[in-house]
N, C-alpha and C. Protein backbone atom coordinates (compact mmCIF):
# COMPACT_ATOMS: atom_id res chain seq x y z
N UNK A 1 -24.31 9.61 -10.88
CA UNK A 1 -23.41 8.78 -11.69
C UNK A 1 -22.77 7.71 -10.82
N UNK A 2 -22.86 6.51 -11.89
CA UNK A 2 -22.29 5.32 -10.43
C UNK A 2 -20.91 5.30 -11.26
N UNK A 3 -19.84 5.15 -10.48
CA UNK A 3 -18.46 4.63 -10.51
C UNK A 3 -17.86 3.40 -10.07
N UNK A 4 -17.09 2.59 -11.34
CA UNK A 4 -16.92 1.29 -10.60
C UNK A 4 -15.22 1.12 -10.58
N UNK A 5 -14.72 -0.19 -10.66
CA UNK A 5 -13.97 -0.14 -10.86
C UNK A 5 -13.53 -1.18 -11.68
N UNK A 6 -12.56 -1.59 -13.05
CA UNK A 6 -12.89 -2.26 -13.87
C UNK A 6 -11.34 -3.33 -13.37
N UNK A 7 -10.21 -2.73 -13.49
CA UNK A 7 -9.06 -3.28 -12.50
C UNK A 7 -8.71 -2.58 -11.39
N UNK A 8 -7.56 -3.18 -10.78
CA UNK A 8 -6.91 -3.15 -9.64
C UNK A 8 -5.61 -3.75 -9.96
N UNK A 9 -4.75 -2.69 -9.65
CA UNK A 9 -2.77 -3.84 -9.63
C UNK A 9 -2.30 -3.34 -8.53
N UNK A 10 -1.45 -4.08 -7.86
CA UNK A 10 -0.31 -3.53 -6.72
C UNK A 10 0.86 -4.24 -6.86
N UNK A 11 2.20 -3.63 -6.54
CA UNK A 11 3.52 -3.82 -6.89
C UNK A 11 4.16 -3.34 -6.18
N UNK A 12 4.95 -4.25 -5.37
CA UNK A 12 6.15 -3.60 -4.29
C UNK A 12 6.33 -4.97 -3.71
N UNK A 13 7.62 -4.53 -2.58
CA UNK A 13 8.58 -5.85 -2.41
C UNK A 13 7.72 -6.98 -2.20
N UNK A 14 7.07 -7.43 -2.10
CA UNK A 14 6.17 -9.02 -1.62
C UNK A 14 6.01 -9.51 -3.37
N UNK A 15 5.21 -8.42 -4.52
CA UNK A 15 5.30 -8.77 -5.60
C UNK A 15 4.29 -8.37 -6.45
N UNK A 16 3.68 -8.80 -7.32
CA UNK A 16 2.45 -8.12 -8.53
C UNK A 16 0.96 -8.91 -8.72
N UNK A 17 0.30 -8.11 -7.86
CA UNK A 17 -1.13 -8.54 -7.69
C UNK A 17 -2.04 -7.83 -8.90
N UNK A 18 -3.09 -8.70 -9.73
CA UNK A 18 -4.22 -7.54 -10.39
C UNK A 18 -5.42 -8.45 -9.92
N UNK A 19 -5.83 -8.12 -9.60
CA UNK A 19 -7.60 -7.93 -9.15
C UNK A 19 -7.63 -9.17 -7.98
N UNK A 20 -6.40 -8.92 -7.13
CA UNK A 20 -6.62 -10.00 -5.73
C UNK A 20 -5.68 -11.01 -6.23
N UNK A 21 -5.41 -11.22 -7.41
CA UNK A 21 -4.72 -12.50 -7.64
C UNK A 21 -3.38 -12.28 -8.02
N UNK A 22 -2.03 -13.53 -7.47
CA UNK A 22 -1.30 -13.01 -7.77
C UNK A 22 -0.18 -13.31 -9.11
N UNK A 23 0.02 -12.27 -10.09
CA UNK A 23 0.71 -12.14 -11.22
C UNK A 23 2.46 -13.03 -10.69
N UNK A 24 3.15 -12.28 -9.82
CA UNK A 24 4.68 -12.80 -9.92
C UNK A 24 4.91 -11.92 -8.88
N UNK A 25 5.71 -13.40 -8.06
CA UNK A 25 6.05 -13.06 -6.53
C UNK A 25 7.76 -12.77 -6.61
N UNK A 26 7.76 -11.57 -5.45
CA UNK A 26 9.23 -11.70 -5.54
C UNK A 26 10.20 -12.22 -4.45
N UNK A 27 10.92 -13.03 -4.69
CA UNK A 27 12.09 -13.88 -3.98
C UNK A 27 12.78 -12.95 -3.43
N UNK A 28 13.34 -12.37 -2.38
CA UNK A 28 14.07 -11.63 -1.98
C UNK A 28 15.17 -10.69 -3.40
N UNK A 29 14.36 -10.24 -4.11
CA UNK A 29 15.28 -9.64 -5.07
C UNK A 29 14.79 -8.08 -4.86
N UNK A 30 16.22 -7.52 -5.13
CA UNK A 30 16.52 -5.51 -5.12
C UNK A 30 15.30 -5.12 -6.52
N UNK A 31 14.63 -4.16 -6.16
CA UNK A 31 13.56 -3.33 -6.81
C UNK A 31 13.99 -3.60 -8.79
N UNK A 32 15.59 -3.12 -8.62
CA UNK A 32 16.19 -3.43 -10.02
C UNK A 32 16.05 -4.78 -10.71
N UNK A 33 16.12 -5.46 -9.57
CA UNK A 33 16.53 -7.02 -10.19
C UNK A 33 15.39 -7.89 -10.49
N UNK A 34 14.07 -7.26 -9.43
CA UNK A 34 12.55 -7.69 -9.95
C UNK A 34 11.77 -6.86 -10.65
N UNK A 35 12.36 -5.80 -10.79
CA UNK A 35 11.73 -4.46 -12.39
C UNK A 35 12.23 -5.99 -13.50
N UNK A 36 13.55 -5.60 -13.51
CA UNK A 36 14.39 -6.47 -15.14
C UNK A 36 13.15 -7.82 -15.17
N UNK A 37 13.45 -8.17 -14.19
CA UNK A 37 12.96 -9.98 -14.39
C UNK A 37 11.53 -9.83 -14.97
N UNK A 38 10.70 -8.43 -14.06
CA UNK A 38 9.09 -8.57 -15.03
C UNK A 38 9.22 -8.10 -16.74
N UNK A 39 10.11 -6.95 -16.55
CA UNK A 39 9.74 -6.40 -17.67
C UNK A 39 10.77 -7.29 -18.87
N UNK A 40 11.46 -8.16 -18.67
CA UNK A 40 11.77 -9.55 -19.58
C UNK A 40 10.17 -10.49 -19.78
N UNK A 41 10.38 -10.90 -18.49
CA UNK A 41 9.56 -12.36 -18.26
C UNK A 41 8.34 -12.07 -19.18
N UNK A 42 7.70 -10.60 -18.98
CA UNK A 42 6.43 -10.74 -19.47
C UNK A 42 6.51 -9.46 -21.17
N UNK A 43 7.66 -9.65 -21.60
CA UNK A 43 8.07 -8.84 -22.76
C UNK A 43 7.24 -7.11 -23.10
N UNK A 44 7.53 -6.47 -22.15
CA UNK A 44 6.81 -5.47 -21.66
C UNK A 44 7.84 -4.10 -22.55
N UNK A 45 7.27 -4.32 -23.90
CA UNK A 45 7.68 -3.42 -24.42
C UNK A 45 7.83 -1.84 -24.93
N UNK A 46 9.33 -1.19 -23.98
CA UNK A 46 9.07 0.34 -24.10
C UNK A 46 10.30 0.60 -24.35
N UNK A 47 10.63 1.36 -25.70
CA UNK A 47 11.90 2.13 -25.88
C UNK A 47 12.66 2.43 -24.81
N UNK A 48 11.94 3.10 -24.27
CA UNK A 48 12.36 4.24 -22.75
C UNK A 48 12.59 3.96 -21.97
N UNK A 49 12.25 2.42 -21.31
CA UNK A 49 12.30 1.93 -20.11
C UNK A 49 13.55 2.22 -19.52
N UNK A 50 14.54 1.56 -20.39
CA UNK A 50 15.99 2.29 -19.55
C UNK A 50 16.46 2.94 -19.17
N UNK A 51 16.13 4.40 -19.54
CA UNK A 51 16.33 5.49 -19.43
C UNK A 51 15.57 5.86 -18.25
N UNK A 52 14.36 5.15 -17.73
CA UNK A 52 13.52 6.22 -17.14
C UNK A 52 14.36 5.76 -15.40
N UNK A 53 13.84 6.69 -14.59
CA UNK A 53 14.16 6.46 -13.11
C UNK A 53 13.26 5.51 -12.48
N UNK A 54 13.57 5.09 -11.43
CA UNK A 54 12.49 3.89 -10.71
C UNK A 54 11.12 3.98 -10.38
N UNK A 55 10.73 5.47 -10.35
CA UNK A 55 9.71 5.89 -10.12
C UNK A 55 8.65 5.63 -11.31
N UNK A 56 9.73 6.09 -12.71
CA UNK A 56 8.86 6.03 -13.73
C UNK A 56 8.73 4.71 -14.23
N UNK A 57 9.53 3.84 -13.73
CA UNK A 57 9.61 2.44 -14.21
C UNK A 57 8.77 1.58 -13.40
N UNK A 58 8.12 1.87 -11.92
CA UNK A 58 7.41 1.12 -11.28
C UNK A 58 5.88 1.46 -11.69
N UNK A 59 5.79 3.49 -12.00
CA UNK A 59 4.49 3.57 -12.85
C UNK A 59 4.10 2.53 -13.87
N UNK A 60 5.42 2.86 -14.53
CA UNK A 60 4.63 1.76 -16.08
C UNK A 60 4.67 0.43 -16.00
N UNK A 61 5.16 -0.02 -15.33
CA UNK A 61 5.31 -1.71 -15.14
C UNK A 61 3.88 -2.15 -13.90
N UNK A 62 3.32 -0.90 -13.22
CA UNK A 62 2.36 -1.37 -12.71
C UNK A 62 0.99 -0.80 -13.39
N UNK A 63 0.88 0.02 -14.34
CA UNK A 63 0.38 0.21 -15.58
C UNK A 63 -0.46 -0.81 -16.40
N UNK A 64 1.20 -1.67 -16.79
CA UNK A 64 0.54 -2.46 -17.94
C UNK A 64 0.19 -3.60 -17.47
N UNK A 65 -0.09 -4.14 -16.24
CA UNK A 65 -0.77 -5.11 -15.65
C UNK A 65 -2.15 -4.61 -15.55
N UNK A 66 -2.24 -3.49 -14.91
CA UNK A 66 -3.85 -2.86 -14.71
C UNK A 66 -4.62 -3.01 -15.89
N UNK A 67 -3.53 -2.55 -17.01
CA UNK A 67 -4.37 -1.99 -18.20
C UNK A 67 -4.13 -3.23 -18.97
N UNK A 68 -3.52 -4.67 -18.96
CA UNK A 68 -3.61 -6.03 -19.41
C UNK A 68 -2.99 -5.09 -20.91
N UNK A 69 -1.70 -4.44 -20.74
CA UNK A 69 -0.71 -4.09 -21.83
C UNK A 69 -1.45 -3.03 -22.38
N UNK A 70 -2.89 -2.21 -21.93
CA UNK A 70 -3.37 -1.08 -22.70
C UNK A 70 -4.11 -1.51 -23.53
N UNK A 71 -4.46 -2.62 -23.30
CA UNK A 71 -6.05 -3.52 -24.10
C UNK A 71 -7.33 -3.17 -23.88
N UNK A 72 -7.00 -2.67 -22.18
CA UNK A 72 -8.61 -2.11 -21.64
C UNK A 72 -8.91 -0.74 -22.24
N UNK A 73 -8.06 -0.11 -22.82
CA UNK A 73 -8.41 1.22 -23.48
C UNK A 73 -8.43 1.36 -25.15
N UNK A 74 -8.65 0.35 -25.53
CA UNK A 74 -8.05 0.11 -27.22
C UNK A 74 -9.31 1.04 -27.73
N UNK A 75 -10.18 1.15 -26.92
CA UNK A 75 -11.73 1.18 -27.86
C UNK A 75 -12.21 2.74 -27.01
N UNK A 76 -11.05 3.87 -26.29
CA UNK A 76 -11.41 5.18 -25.59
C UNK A 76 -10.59 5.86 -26.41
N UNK A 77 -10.97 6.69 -26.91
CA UNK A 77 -10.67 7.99 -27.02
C UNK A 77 -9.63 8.91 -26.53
N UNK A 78 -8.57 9.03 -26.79
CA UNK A 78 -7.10 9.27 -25.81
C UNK A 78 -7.71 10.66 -25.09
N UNK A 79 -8.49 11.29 -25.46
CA UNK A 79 -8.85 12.72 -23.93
C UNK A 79 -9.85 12.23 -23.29
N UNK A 80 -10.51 11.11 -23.18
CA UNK A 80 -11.41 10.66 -22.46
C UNK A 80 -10.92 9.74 -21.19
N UNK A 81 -9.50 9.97 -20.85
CA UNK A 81 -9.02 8.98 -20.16
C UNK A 81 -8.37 10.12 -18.99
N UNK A 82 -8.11 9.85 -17.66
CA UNK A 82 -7.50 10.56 -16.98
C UNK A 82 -6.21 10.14 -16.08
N UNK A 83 -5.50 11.12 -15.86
CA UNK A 83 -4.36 9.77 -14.79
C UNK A 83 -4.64 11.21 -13.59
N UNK A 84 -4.62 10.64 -12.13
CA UNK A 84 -5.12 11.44 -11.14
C UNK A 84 -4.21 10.43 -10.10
N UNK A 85 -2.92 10.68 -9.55
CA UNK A 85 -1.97 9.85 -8.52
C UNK A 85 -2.00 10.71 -7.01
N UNK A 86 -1.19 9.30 -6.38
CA UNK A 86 -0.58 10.81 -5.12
C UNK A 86 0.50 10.05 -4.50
N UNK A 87 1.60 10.43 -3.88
CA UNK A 87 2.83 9.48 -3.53
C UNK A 87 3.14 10.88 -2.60
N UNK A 88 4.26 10.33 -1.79
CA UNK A 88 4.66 11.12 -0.75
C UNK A 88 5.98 11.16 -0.56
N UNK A 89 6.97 10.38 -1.72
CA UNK A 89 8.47 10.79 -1.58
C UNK A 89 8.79 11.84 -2.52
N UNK A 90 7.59 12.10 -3.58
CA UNK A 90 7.52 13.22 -4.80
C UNK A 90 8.58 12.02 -5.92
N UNK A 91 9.89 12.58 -6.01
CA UNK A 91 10.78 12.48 -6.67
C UNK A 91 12.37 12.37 -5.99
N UNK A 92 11.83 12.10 -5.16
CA UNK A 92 12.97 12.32 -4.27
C UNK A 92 14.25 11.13 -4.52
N UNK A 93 14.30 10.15 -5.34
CA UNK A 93 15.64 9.90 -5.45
C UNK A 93 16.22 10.37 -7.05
N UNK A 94 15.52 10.53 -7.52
CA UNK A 94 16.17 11.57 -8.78
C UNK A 94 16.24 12.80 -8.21
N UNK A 95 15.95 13.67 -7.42
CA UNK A 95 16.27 14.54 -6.77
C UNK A 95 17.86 14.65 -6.40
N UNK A 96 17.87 13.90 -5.72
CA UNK A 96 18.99 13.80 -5.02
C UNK A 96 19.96 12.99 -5.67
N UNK A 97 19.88 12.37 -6.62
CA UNK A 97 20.73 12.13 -7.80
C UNK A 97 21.31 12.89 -8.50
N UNK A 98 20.43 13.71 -9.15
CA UNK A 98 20.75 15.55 -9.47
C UNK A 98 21.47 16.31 -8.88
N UNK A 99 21.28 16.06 -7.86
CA UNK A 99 22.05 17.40 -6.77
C UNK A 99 23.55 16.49 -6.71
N UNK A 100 23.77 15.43 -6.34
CA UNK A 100 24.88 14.97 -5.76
C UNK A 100 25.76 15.13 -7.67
N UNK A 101 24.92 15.13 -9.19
CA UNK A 101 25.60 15.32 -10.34
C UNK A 101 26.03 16.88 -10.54
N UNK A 102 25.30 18.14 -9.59
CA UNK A 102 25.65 19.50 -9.44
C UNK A 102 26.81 19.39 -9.33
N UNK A 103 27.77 18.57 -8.07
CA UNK A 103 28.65 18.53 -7.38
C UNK A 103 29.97 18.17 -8.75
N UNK A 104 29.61 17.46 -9.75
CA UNK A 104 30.23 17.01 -10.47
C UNK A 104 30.05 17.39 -11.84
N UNK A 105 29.27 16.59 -12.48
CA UNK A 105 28.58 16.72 -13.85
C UNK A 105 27.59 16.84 -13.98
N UNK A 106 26.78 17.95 -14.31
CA UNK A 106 25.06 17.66 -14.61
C UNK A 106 24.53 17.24 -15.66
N UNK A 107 24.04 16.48 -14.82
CA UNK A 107 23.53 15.52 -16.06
C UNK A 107 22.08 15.59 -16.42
N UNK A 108 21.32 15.81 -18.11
CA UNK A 108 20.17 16.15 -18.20
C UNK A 108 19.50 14.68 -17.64
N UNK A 109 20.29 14.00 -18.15
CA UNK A 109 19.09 12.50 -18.49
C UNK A 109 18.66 12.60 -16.68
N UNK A 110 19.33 12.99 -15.74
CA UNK A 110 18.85 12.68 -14.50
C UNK A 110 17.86 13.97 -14.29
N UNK A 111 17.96 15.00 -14.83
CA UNK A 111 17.30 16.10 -14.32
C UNK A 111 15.93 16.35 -14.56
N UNK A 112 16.23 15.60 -15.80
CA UNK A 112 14.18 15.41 -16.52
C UNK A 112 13.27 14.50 -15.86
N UNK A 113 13.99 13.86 -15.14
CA UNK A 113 13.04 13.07 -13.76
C UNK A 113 12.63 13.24 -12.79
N UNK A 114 13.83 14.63 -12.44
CA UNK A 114 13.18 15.17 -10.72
C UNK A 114 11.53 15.96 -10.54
N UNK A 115 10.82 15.51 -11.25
CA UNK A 115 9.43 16.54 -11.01
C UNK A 115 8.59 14.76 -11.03
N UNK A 116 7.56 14.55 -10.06
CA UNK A 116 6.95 13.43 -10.44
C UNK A 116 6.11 13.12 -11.34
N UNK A 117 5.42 14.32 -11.55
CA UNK A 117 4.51 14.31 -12.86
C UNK A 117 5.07 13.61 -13.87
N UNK A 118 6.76 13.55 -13.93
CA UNK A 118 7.59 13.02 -15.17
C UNK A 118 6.59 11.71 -15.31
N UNK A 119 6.36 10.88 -14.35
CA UNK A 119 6.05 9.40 -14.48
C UNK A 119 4.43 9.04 -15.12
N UNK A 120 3.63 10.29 -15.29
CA UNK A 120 2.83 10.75 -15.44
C UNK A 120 2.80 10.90 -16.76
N UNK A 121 3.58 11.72 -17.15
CA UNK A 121 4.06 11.22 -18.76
C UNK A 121 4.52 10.28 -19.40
N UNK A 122 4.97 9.56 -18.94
CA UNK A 122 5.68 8.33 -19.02
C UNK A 122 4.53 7.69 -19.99
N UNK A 123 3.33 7.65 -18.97
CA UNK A 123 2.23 6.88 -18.69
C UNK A 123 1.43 7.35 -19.74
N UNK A 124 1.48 8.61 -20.28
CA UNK A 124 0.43 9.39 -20.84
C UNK A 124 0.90 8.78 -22.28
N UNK A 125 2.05 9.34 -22.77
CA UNK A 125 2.52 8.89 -23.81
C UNK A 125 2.98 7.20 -24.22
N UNK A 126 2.96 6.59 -23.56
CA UNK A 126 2.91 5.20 -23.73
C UNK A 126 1.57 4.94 -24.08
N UNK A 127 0.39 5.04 -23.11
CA UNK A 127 -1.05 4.69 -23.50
C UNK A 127 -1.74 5.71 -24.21
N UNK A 128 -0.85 6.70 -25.12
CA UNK A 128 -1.61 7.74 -25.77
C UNK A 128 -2.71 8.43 -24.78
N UNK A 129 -2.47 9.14 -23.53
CA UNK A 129 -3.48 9.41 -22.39
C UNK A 129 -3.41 11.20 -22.67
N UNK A 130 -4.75 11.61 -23.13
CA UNK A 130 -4.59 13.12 -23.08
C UNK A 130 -5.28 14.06 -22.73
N UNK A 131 -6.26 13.05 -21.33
CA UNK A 131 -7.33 13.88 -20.81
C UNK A 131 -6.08 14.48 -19.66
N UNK A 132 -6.93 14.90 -18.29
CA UNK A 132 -6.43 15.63 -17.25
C UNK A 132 -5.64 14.67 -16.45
N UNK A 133 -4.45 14.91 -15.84
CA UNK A 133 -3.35 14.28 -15.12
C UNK A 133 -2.72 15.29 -14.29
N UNK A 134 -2.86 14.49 -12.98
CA UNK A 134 -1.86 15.31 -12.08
C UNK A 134 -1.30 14.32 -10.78
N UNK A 135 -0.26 14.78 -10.03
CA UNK A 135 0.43 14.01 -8.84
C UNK A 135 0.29 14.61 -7.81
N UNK A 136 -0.45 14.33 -6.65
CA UNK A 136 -0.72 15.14 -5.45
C UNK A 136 0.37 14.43 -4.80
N UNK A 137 1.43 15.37 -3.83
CA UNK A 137 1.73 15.07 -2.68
C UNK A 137 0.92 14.37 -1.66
N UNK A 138 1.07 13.84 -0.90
CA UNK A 138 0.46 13.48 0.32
C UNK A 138 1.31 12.51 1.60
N UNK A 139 0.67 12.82 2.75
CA UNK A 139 1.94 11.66 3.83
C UNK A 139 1.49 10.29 3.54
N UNK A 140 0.31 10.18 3.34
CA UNK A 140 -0.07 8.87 2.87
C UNK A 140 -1.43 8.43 1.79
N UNK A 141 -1.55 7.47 1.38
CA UNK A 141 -2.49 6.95 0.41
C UNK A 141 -3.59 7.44 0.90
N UNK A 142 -4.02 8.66 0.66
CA UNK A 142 -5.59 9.43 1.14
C UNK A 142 -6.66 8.83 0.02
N UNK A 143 -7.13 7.90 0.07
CA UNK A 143 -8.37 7.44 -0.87
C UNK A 143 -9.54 8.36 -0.93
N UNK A 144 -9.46 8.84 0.16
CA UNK A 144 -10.99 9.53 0.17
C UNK A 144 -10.86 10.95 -0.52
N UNK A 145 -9.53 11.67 -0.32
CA UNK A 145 -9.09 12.52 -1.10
C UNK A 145 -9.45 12.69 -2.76
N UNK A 146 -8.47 11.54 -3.45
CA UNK A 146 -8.99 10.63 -4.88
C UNK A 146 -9.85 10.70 -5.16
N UNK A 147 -10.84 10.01 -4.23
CA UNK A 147 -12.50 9.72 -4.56
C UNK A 147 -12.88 10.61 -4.74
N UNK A 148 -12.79 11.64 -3.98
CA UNK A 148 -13.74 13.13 -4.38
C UNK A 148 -12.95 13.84 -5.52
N UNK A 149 -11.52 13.84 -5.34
CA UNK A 149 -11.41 14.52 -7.20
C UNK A 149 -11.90 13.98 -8.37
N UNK A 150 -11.37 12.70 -8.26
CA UNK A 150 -11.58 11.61 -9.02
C UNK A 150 -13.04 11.78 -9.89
N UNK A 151 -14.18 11.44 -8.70
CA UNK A 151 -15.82 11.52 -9.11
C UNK A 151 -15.90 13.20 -9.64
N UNK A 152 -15.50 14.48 -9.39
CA UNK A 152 -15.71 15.14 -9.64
C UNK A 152 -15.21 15.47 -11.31
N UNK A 153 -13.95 14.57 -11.44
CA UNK A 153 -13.66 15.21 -12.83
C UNK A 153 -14.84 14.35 -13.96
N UNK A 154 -15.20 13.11 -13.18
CA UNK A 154 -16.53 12.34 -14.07
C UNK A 154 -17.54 13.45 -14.19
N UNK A 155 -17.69 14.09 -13.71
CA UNK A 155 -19.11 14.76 -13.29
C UNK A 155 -18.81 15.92 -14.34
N UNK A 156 -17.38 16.49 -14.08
CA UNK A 156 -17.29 18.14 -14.79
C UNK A 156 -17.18 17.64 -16.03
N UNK A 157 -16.44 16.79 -16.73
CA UNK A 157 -15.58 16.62 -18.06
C UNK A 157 -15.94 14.95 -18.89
N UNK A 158 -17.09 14.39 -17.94
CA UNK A 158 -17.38 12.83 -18.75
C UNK A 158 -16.22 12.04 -19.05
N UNK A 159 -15.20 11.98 -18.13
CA UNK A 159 -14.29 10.81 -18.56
C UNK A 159 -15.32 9.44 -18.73
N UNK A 160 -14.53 8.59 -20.06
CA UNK A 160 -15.09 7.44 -19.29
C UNK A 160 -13.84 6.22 -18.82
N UNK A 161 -12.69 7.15 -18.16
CA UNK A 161 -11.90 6.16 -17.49
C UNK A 161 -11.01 7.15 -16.98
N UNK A 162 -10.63 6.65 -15.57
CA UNK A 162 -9.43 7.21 -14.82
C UNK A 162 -8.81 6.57 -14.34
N UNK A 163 -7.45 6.82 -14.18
CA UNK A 163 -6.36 5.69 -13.47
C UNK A 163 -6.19 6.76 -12.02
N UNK A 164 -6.14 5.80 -11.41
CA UNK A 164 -5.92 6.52 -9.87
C UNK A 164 -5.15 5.67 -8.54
N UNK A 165 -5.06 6.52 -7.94
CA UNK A 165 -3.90 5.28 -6.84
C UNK A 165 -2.74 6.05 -6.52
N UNK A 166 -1.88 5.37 -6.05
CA UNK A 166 -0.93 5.90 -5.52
C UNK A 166 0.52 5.14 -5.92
N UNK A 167 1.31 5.57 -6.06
CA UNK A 167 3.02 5.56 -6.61
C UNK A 167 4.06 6.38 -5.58
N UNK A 168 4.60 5.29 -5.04
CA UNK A 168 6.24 6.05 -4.33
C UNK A 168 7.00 5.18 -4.33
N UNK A 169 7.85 5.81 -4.44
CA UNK A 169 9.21 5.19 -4.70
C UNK A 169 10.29 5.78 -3.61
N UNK A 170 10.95 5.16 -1.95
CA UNK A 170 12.37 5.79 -1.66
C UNK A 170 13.12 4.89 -1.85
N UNK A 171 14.30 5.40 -1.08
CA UNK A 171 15.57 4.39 -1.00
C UNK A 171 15.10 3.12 0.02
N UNK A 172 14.11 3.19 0.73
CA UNK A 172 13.74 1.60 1.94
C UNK A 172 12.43 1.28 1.50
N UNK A 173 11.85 1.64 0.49
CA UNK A 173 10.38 1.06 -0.03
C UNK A 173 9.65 1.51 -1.31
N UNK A 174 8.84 0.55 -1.48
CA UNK A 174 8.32 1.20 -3.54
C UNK A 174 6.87 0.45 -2.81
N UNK A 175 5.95 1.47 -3.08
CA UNK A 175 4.49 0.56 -2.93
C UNK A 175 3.80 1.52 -4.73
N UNK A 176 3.53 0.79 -5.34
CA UNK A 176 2.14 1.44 -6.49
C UNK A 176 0.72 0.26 -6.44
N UNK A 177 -0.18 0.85 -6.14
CA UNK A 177 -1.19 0.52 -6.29
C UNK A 177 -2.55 1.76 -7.00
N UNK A 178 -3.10 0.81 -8.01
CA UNK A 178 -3.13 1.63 -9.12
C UNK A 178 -4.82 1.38 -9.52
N UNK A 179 -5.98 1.71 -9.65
CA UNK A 179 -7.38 1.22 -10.02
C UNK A 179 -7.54 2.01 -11.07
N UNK A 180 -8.39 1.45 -12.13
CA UNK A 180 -9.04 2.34 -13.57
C UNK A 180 -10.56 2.24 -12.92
N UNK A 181 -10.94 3.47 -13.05
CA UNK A 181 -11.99 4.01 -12.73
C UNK A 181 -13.14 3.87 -13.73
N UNK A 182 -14.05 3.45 -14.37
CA UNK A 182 -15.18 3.81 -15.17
C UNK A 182 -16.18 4.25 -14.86
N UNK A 183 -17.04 4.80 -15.87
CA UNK A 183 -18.58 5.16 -15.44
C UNK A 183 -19.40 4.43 -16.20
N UNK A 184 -18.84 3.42 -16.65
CA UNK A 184 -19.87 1.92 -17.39
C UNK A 184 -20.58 1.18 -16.33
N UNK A 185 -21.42 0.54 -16.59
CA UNK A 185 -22.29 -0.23 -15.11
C UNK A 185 -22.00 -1.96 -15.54
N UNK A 186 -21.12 -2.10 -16.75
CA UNK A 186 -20.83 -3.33 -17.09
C UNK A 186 -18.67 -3.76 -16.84
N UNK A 187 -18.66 -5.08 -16.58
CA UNK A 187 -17.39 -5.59 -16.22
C UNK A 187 -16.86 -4.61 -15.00
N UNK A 188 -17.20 -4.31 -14.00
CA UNK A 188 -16.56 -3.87 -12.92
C UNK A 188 -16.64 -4.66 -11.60
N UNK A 189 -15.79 -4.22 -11.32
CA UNK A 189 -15.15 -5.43 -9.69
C UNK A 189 -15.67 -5.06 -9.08
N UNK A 190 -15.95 -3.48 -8.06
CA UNK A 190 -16.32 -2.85 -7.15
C UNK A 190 -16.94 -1.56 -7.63
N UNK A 191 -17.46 -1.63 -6.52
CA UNK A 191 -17.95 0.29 -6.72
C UNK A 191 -16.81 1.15 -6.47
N UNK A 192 -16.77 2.40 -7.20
CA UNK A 192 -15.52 3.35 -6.43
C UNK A 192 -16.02 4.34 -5.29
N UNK A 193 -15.13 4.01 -4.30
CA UNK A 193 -15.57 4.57 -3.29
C UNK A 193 -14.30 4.67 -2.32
N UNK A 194 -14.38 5.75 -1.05
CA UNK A 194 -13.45 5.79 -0.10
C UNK A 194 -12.91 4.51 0.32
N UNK A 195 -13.80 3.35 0.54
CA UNK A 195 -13.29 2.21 0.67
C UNK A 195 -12.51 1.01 -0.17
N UNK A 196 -11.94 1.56 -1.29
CA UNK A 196 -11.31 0.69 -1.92
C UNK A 196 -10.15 0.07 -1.54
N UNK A 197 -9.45 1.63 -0.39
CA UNK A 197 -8.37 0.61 -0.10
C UNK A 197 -8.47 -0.64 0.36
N UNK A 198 -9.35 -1.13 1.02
CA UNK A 198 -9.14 -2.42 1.23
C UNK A 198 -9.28 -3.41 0.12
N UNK A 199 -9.29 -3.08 -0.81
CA UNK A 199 -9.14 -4.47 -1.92
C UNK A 199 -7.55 -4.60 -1.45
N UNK A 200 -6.75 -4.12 -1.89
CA UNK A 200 -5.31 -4.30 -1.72
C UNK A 200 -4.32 -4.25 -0.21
């Protein structure tokens, strides 16, 4: 089975790239202040957005660039789709948001965020996504890791699309970079392979 890749997005402080080119650069502005400005500028509409933590807000805002607002999936099958991530701060500033509200007030709206998978849902239920999803830990963006789950869930279960990549979010940096995976041999950028990181 050949695997390609149909997009590519990346998002973090420099700004919002999809497929090499770039969407909207950011001016020295705080993570908050260039979330607001995209998810205005480009009317990126989600009930939830406010509510969610940064983690889940950099998922979906680097989401709906990949997925050109969830256009590339209009015509799949919501269990035919997979989300397969890996980040290495987990959850760690809703974490610790939580803990410092122990001290005081606990608060749910912060507590339903501390697991990362949350962002995972985020994602699932926005693009109606109801094949297999999960968030690996890792110290860093292991591609080759991906690649071999990734191709294997094509192989066991016939997706014909997976979102894959990596999402973290701390307090001194946010990198998401994010590829949809197919097993079509038509409209794809690259092959999927250990070497993708270097597109981004």
């Amino acid at each position: 089975m050949s695997l390609g890749i149909q997009s590519y997005c990346s998002f973090n402080s420099e700004g919002i790239y999809r497929n090499g080119k770039p969407i909207l650069l950011n001016e020295n502005l705080t993570f908050d202040e260039f979330a607001l400005k995209t998810y205005k500028q480009f009317e990126i509409g989600y009930s939830k957005y406010h509510k969610m933590d940064n983690l889940c807000k950099l998922a979906i805002l680097t989401s709906e660039f990949l997925l050109n607002k969830g256009q590339l999936l209009e015509d799949v099958s919501s269990d035919e789709i997979a989300i397969i991530l890996g980040n290495n701060s987990s959850s760690i500033i809703s974490d610790t948001a939580h803990q410092k509200s122990i001290d005081e007030l606990p608060s749910p709206a912060v507590f339903v965020y501390t697991l990362p998978n949350i962002m995972i849902g985020e994602m699932c239920i926005k693009y109606k996504i109801t094949g297999e999803n999960s968030c690996f830990q890792m110290k860093e963006f292991d591609m080759f890791f991906l690649n071999k789950y990734v191709s294997h869930l094509f192989k066991k279960d016939n997706y014909k699309y997976c979102i894959t990549g990596w999402v973290d979010f701390d307090v001194n940096d946010y990198q998401a970079y994010l590829f949809l995976i197919t097993n079509t041999n038509s409209n794809t950028i690259s092959k999927f392979d250990e070497n993708i990181k270097n597109l981004i």
